[in-house]
C-alpha atoms as a PDB file:
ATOM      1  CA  UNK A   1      -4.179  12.820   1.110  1.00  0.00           C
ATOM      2  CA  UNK A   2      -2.249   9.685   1.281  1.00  0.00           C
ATOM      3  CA  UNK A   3      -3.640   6.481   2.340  1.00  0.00           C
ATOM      4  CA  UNK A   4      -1.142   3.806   4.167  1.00  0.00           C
ATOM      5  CA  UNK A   5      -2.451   0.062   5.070  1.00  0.00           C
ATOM      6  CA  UNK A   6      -0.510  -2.294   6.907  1.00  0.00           C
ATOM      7  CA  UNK A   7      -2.923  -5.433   5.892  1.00  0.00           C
ATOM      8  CA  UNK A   8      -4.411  -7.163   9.203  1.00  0.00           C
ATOM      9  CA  UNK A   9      -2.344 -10.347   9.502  1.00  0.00           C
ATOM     10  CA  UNK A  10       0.694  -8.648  10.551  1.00  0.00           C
ATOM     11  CA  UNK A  11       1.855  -5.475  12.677  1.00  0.00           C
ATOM     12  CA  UNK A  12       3.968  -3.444  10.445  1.00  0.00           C
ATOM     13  CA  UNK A  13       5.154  -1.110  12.919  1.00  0.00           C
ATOM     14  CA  UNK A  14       8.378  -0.336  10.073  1.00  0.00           C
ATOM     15  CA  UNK A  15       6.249   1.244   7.943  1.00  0.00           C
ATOM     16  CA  UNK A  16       3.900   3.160   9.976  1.00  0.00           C
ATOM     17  CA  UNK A  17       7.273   4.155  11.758  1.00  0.00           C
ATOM     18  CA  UNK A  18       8.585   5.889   8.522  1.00  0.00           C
ATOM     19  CA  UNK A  19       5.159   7.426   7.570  1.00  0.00           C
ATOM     20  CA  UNK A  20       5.180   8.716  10.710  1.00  0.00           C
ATOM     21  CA  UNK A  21       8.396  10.488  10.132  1.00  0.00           C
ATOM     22  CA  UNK A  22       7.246  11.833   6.380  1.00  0.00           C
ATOM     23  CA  UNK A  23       4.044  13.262   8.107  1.00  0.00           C
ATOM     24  CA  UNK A  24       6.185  15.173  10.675  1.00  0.00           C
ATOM     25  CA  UNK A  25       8.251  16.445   8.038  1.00  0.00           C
ATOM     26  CA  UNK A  26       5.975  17.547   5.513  1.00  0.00           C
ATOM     27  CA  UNK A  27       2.462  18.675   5.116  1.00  0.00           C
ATOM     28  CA  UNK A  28       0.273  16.525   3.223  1.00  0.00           C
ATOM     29  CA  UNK A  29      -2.065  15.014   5.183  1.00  0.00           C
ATOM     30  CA  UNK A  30      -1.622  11.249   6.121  1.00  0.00           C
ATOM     31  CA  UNK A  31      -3.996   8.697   7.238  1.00  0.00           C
ATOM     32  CA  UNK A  32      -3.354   4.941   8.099  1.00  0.00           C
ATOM     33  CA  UNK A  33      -4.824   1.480   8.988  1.00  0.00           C
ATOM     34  CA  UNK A  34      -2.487   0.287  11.151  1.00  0.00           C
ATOM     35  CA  UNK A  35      -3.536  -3.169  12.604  1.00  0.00           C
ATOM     36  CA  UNK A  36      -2.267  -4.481  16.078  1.00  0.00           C
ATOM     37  CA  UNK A  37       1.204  -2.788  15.487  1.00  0.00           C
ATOM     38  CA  UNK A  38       2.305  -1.855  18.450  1.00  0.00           C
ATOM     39  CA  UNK A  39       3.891   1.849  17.712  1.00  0.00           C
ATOM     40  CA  UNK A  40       0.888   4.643  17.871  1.00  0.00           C
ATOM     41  CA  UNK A  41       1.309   7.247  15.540  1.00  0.00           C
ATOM     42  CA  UNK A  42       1.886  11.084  16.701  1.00  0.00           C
ATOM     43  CA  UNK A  43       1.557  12.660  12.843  1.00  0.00           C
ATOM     44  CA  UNK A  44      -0.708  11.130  10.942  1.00  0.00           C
ATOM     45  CA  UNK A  45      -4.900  10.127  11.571  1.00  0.00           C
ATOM     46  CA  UNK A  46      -5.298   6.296  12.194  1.00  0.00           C
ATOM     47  CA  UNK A  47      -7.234   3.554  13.163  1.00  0.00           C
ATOM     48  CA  UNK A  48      -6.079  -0.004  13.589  1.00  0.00           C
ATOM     49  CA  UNK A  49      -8.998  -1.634  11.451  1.00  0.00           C
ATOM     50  CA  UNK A  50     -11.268  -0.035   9.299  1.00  0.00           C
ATOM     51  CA  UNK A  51     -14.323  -1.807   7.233  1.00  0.00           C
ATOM     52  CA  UNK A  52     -14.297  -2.209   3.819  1.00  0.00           C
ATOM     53  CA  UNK A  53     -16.402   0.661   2.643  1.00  0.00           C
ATOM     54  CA  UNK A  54     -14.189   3.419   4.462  1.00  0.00           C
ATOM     55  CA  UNK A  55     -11.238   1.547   3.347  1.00  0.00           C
ATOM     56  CA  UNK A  56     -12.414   1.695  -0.739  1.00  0.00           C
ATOM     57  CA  UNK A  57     -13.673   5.482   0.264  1.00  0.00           C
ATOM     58  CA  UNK A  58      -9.634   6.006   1.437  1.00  0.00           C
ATOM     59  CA  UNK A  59      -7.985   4.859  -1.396  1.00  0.00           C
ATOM     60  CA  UNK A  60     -10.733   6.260  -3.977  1.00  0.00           C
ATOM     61  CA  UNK A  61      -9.689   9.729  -2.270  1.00  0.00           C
ATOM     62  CA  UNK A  62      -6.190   9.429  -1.642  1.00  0.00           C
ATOM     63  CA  UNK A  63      -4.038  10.819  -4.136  1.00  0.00           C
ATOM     64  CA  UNK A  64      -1.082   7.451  -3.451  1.00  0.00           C
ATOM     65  CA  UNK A  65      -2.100   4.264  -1.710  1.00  0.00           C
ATOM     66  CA  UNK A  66       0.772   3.129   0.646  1.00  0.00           C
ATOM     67  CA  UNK A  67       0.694  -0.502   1.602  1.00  0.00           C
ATOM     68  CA  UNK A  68       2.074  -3.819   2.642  1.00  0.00           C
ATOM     69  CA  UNK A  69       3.186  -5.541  -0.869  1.00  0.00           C
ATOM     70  CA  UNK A  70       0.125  -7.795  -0.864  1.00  0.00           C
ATOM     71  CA  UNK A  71      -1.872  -8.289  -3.925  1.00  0.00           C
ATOM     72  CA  UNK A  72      -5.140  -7.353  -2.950  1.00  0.00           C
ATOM     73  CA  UNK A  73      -4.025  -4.068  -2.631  1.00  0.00           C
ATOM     74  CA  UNK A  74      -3.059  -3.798  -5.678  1.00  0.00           C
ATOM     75  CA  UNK A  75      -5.759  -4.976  -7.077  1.00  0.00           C
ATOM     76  CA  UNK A  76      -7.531  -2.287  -4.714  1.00  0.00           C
ATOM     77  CA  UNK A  77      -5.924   0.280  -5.733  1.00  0.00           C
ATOM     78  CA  UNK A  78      -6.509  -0.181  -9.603  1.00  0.00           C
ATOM     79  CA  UNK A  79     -10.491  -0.809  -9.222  1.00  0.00           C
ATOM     80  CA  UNK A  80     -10.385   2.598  -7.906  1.00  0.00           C
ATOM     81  CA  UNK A  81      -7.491   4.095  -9.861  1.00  0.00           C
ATOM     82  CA  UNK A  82      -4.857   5.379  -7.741  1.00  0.00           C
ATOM     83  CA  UNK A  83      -1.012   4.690  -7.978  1.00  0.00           C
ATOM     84  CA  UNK A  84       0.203   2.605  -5.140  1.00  0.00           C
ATOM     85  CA  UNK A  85       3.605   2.273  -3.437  1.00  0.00           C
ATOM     86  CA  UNK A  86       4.518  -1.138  -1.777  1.00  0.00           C
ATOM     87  CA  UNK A  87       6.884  -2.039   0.572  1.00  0.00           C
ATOM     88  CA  UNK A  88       7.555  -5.659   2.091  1.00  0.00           C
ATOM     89  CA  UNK A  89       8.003  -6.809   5.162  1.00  0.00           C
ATOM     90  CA  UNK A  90      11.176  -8.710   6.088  1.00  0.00           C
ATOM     91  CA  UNK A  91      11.139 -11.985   7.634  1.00  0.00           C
ATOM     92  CA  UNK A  92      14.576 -10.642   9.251  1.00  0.00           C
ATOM     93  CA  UNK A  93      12.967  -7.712  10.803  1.00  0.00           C
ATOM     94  CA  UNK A  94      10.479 -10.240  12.399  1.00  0.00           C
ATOM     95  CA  UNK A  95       7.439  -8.603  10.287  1.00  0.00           C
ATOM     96  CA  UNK A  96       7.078 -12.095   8.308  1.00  0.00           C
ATOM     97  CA  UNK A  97       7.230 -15.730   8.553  1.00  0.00           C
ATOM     98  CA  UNK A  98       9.193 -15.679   5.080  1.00  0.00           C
ATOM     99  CA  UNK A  99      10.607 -12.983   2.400  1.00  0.00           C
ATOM    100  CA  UNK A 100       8.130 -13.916  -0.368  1.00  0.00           C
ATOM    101  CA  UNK A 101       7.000 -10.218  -0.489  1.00  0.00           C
ATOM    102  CA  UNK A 102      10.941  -9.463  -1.112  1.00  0.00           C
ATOM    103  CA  UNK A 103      10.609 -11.863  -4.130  1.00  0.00           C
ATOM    104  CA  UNK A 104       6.920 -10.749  -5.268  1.00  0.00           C
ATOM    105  CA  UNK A 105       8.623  -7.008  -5.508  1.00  0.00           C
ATOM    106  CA  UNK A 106      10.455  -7.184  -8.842  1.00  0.00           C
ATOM    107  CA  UNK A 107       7.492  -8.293 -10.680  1.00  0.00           C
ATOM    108  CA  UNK A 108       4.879  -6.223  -8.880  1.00  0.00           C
ATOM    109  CA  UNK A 109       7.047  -3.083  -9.542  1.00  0.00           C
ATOM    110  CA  UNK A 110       6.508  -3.952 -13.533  1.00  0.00           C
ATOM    111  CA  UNK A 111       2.762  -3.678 -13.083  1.00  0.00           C
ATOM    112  CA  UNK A 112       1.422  -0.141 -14.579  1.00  0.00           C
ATOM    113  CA  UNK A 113       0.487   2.288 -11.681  1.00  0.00           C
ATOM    114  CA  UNK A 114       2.551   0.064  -8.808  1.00  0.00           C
ATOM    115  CA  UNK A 115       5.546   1.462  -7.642  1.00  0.00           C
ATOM    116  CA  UNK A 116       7.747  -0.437  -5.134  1.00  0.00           C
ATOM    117  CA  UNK A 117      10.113   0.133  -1.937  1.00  0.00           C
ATOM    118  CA  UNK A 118      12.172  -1.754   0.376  1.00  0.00           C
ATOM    119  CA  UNK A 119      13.000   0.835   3.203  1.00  0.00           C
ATOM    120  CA  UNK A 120      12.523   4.273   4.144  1.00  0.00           C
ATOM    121  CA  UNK A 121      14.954   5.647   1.992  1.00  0.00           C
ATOM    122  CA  UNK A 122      13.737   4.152  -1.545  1.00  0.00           C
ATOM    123  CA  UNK A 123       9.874   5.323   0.235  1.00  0.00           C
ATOM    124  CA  UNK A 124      11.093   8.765   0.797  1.00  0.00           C
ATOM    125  CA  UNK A 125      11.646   8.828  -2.457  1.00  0.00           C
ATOM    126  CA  UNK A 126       8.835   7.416  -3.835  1.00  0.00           C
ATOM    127  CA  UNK A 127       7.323  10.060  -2.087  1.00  0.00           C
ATOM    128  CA  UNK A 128       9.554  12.632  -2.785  1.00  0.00           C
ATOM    129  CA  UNK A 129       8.033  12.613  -6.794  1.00  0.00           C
ATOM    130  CA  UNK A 130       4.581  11.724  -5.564  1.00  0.00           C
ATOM    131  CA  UNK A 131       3.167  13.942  -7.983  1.00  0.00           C
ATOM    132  CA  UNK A 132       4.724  12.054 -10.999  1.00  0.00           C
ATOM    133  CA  UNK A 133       3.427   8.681 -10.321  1.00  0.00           C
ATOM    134  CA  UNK A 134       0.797   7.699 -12.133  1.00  0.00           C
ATOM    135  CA  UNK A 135      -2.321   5.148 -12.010  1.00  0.00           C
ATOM    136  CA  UNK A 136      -3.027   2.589 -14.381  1.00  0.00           C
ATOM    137  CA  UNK A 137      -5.124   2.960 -17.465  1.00  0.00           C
ATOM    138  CA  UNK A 138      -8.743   2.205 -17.641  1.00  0.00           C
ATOM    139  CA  UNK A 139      -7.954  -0.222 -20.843  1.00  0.00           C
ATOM    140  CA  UNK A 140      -5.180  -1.910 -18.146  1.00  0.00           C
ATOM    141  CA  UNK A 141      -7.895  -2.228 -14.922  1.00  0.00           C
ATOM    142  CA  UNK A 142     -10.109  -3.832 -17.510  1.00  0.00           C
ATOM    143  CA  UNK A 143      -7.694  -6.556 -18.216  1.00  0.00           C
ATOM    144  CA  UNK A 144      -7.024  -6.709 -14.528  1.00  0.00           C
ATOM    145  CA  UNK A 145     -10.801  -7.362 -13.794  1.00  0.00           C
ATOM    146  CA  UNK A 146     -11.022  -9.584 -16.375  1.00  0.00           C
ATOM    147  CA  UNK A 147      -8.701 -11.484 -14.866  1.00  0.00           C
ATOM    148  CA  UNK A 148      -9.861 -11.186 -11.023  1.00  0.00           C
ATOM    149  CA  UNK A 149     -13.375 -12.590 -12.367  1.00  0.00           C
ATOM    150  CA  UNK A 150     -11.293 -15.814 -14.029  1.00  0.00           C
ATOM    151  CA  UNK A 151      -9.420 -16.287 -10.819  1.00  0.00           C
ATOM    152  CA  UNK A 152     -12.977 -15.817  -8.844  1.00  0.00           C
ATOM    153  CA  UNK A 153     -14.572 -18.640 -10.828  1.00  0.00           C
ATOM    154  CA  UNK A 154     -11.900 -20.888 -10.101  1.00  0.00           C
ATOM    155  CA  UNK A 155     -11.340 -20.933  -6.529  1.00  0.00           C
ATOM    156  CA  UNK A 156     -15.585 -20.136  -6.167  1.00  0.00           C
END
């Protein structure tokens, strides 16, 4: 199963569009938080929001987390050990205020287990050798949480 999440302070109707359009064409099953986008799905399982617990449960059980390129997904997605594609939005598309996720791409896509995409071709792809992409190590998600506690104690 693949898990997609668009993040809930944007629509990101793009990418739900192309995951759409994967799920159509292939059979893996595909399920997606989609926020208040305002395209509706016909091939995949969705909800707009989903709490916290179901959304841990999704990536846990996914085999590749799709998602917005926003950190706490990332972050997400290595506490419970799955590889995770990200895609940004694109202020010229109208699905941000700025292109910072553009910019945050090069060194997110250096981060073990995080793979990265800027349309539905370079997805497709992504997806096309699914199977190869890996999570990071334990020894790496420990240095991650180490790190995620420091950065808790400062801004708590």
């Amino acid at each position: 199963m693949i898990f997609v999440a668009t993040g809930t302070q944007f629509p990101f109707d793009r990418l739900i569009q192309i995951m759409d359009k994967w799920a159509q064409e292939n059979d893996e099953k595909v399920i997606a938080q989609i926020g208040d986008g305002k395209y509706t799905p016909e091939h995949i399982e969705w909800q707009r929001f989903v709490g916290i617990d179901e959304y841990n449960k999704n990536i846990k059980e996914s085999t590749l987390f799709i998602s917005h390129a926003g950190m706490g997904n990332i972050i997400s997605a290595k506490e419970q050990g799955t590889p995770i594609v990200v895609i940004n939005r694109q202020a010229k598309l109208g699905e941000h205020r700025n292109d910072h996720q553009a910019e945050g791409l090069e060194w997110m896509g250096k981060l073990e287990g995080v793979y990265t995409a800027t349309d539905k071709d370079t997805l497709f792809a992504q997806l096309a050798q699914r199977e190869q992409l890996q999570a990071s190590s334990d020894e790496n998600n420990q240095n991650l949480n180490t790190l995620v506690d420091f950065i808790d104690q400062l801004v708590g």
